[in-house]
N, C-alpha and C. Protein backbone atom coordinates (compact mmCIF):
# COMPACT_ATOMS: atom_id res chain seq x y z
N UNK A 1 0.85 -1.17 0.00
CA UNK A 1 0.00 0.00 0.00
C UNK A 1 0.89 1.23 0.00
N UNK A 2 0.65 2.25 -0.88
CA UNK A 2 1.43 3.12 -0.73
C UNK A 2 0.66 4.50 0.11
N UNK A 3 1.22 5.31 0.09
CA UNK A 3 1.22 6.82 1.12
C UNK A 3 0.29 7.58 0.12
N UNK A 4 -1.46 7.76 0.07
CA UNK A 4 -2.30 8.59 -0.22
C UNK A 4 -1.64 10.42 -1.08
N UNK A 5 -0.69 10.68 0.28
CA UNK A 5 -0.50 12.10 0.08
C UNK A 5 1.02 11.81 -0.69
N UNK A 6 2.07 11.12 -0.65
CA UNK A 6 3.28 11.22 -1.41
C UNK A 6 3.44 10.36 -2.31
N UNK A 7 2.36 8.71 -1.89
CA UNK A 7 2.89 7.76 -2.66
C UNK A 7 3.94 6.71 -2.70
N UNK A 8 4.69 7.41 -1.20
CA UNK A 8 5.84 6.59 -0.72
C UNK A 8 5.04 4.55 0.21
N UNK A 9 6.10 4.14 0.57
CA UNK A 9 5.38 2.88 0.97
C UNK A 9 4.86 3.39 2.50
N UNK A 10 4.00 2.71 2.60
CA UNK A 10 3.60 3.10 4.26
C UNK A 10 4.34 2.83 5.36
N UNK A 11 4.02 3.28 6.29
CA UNK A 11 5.27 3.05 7.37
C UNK A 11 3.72 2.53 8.51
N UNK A 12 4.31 1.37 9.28
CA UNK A 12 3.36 0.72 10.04
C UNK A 12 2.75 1.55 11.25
N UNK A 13 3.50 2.72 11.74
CA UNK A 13 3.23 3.44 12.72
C UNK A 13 2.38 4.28 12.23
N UNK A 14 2.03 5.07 11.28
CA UNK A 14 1.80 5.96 10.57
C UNK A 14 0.67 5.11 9.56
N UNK A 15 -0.01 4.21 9.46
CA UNK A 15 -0.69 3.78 8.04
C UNK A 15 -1.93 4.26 8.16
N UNK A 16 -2.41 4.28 6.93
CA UNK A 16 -2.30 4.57 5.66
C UNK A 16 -1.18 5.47 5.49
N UNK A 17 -0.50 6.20 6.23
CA UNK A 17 0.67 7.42 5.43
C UNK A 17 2.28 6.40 5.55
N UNK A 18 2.60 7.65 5.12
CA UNK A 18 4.56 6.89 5.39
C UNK A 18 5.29 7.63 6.69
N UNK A 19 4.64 8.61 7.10
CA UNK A 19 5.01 9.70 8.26
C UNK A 19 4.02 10.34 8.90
N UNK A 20 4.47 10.79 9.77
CA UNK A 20 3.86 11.87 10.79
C UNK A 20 3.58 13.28 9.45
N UNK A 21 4.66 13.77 8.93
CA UNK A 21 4.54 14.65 8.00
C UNK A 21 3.34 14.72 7.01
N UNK A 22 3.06 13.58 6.47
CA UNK A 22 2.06 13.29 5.47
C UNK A 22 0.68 13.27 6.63
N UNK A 23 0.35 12.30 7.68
CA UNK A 23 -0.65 12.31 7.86
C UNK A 23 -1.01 13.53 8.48
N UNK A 24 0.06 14.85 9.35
CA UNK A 24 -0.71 16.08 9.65
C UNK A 24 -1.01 16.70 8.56
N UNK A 25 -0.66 16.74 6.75
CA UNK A 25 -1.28 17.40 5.78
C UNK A 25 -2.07 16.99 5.81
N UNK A 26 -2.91 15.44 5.70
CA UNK A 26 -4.30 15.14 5.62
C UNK A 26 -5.12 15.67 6.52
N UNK A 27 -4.51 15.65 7.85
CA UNK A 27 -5.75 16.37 8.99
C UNK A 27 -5.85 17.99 8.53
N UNK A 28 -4.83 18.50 8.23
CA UNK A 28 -5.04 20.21 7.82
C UNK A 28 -5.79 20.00 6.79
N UNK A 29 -6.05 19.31 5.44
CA UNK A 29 -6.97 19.46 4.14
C UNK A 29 -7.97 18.89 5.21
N UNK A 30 -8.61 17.88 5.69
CA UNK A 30 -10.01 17.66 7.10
C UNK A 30 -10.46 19.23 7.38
N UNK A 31 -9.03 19.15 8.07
CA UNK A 31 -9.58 20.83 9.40
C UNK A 31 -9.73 22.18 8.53
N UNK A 32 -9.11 22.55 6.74
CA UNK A 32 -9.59 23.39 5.97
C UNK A 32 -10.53 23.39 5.20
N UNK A 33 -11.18 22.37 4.94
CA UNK A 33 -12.01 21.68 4.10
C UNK A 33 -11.71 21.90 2.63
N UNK A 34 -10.55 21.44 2.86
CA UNK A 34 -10.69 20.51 1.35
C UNK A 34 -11.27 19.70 0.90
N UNK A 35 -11.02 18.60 1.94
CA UNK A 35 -11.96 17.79 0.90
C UNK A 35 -13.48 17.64 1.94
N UNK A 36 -14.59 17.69 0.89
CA UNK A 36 -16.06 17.41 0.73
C UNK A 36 -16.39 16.82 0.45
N UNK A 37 -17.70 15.85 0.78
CA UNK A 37 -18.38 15.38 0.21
C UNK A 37 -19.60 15.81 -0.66
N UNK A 38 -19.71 15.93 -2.03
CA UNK A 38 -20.11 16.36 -3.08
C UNK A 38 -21.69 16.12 -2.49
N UNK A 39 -22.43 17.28 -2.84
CA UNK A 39 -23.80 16.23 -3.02
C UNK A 39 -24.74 17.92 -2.46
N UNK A 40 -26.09 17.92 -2.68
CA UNK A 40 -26.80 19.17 -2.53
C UNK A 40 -26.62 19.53 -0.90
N UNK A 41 -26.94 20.91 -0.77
CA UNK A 41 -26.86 22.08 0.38
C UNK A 41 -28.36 21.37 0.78
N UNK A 42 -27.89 21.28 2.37
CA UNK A 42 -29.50 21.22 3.02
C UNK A 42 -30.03 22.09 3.34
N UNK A 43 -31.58 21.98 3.61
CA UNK A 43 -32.17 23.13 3.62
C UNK A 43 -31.48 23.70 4.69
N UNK A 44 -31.56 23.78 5.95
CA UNK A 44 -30.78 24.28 6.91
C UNK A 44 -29.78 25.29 6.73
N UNK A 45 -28.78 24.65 5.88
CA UNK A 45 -28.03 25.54 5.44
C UNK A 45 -28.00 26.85 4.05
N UNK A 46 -29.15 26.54 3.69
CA UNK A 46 -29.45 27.30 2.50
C UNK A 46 -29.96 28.74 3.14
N UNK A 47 -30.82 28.93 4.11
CA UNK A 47 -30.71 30.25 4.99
C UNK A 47 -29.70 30.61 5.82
N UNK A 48 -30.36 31.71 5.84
CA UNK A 48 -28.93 32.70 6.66
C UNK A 48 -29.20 32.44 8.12
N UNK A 49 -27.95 32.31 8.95
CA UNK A 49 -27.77 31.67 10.12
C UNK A 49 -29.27 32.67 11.47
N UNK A 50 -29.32 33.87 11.07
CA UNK A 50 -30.44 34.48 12.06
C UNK A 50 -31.83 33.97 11.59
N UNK A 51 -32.34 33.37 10.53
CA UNK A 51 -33.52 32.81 10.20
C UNK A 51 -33.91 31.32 10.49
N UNK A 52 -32.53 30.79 11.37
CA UNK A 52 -32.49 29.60 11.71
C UNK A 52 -33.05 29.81 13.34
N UNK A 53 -32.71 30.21 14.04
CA UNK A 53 -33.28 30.83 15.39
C UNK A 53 -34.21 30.90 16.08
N UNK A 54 -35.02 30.91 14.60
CA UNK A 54 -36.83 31.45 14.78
C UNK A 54 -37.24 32.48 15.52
N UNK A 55 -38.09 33.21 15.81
CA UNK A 55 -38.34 34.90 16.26
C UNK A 55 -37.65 34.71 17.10
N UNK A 56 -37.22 36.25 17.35
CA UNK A 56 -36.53 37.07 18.21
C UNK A 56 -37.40 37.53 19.50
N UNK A 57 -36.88 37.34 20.24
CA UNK A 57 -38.03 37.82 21.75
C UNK A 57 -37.09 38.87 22.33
């Protein structure tokens, strides 16, 4: 199996990656959102965050 992010062979401590190096880039593309899962906006999110609330008292 090779290393997702370099391609190198995996290292057993570290797998799926080959390092510590490679697997904190995968958690930063997680924690920036890079990667998504494709697919339609729910309603929820299609309004603006104060219309989610429901009246104001």
């Amino acid at each position: 199996m090779s290393c997702p992010i370099c391609g190198k062979d995996t290292e057993p401590k570290y797998r799926p990656f080959c390092s510590k190096r490679c697997a904190d880039i995968d958690l930063a593309r997680w924690l920036n959102g890079s990667y998504v899962i494709p697919g339609d906006i729910a309603e929820e999110e299609e309004r603006p965050a104060e219309d989610r609330s429901g009246p104001v008292q």
